[in-house]
C-alpha atoms as a PDB file:
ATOM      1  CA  UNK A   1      41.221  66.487  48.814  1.00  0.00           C
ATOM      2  CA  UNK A   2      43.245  69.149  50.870  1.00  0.00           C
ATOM      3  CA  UNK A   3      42.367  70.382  53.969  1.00  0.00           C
ATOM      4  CA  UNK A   4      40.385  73.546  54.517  1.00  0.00           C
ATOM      5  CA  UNK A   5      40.930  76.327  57.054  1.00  0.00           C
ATOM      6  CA  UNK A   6      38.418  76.611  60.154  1.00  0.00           C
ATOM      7  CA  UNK A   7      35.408  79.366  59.282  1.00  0.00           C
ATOM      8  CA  UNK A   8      35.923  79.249  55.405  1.00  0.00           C
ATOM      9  CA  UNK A   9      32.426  77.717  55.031  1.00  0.00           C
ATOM     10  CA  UNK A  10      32.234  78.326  51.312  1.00  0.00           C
ATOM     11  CA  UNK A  11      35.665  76.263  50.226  1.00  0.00           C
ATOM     12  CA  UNK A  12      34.496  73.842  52.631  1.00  0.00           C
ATOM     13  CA  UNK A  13      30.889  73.466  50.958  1.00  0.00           C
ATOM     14  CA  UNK A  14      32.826  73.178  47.356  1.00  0.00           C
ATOM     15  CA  UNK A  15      34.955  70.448  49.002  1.00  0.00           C
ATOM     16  CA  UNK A  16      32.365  68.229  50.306  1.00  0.00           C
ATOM     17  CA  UNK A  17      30.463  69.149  46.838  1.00  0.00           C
ATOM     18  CA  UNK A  18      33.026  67.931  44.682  1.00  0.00           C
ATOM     19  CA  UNK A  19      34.239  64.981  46.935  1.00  0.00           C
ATOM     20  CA  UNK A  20      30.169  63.819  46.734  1.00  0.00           C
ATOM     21  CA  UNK A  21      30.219  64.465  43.028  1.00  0.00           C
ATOM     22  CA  UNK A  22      32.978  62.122  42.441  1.00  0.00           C
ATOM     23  CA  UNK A  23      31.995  59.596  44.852  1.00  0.00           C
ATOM     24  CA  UNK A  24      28.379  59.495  43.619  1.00  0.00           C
ATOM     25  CA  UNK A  25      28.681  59.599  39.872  1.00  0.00           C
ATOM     26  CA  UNK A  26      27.112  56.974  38.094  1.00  0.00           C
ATOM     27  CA  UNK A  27      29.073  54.733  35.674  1.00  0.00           C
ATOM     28  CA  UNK A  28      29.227  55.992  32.146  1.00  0.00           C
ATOM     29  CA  UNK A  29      25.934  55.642  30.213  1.00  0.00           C
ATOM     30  CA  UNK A  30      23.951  54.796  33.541  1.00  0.00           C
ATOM     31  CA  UNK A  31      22.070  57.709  35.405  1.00  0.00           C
ATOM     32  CA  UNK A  32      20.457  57.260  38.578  1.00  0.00           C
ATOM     33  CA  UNK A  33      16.667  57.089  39.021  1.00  0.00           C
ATOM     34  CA  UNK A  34      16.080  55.645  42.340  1.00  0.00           C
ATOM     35  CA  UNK A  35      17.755  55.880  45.804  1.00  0.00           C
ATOM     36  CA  UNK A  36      17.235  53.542  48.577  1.00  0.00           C
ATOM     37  CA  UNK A  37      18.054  53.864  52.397  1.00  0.00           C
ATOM     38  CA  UNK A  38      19.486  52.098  54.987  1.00  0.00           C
ATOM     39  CA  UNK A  39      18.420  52.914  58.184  1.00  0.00           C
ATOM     40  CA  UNK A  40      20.725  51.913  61.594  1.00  0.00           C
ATOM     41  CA  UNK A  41      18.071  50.993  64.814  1.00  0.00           C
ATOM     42  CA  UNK A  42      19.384  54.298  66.105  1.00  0.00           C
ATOM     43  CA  UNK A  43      18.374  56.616  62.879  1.00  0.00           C
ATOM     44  CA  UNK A  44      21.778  57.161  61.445  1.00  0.00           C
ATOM     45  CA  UNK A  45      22.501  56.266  57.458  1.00  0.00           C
ATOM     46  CA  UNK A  46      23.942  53.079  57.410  1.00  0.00           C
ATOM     47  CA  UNK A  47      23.814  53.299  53.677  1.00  0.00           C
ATOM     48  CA  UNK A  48      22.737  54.952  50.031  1.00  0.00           C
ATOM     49  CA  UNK A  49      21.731  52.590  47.212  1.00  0.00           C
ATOM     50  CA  UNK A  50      21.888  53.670  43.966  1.00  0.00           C
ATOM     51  CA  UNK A  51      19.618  51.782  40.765  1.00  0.00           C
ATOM     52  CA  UNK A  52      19.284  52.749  37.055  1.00  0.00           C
ATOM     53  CA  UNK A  53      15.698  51.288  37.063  1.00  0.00           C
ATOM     54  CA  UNK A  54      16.086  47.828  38.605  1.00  0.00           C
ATOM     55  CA  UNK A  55      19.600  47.626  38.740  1.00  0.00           C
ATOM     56  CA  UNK A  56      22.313  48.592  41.747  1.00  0.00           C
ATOM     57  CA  UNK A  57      24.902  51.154  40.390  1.00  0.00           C
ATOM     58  CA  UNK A  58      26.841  51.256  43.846  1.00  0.00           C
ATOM     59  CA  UNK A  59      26.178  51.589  47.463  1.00  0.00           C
ATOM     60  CA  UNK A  60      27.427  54.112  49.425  1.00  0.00           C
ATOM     61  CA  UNK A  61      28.562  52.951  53.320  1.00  0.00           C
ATOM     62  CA  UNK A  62      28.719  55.122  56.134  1.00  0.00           C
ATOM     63  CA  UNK A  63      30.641  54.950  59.017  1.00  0.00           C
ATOM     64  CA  UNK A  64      30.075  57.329  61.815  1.00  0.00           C
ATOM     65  CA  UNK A  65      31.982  57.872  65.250  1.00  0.00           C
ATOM     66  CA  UNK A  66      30.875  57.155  68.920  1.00  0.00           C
ATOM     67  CA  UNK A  67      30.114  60.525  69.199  1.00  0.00           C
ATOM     68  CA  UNK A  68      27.959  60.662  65.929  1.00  0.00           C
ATOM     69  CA  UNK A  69      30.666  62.251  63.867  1.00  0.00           C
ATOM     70  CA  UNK A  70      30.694  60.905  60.645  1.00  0.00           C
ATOM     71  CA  UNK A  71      33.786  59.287  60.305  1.00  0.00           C
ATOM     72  CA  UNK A  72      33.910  57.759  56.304  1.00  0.00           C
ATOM     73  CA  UNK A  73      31.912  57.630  53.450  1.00  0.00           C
ATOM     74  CA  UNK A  74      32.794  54.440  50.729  1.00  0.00           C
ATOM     75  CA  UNK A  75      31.933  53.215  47.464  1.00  0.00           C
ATOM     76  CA  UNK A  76      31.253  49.391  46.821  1.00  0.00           C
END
């Protein structure tokens, strides 16, 4: 993904779009019909699970910064 210029709030918006899209796309012939949370003790996402009925697609992990930045989003 390349980087976008300071104030361009649309192509930024299509970037994080599209980077989400891929990153959250189920596996061929799956689609997603629930989503669980995870919850840290101090109300940030720890993670996103993903089921087709019963069963896990993927889990999305997030990693934020000291200062509450969000700092990585990854697939396992």
């Amino acid at each position: 993904m390349s980087e976008v210029a300071y104030n361009r709030y649309d192509e930024a918006y299509r970037a994080i779009h599209s980077a989400l899209m891929d990153i959250a796309c189920p596996p061929p012939g799956r689609r997603i019909t629930k989503l669980a949370f995870v919850w840290s003790v101090h109300g940030a996402l720890e993670a996103l699970r993903a089921y087709d009925d019963g069963d896990l697609l993927f889990t999305l992990v997030f990693s934020w910064g000291a200062d509450a930045t969000l700092r990585e989003v990854a697939r396992t």
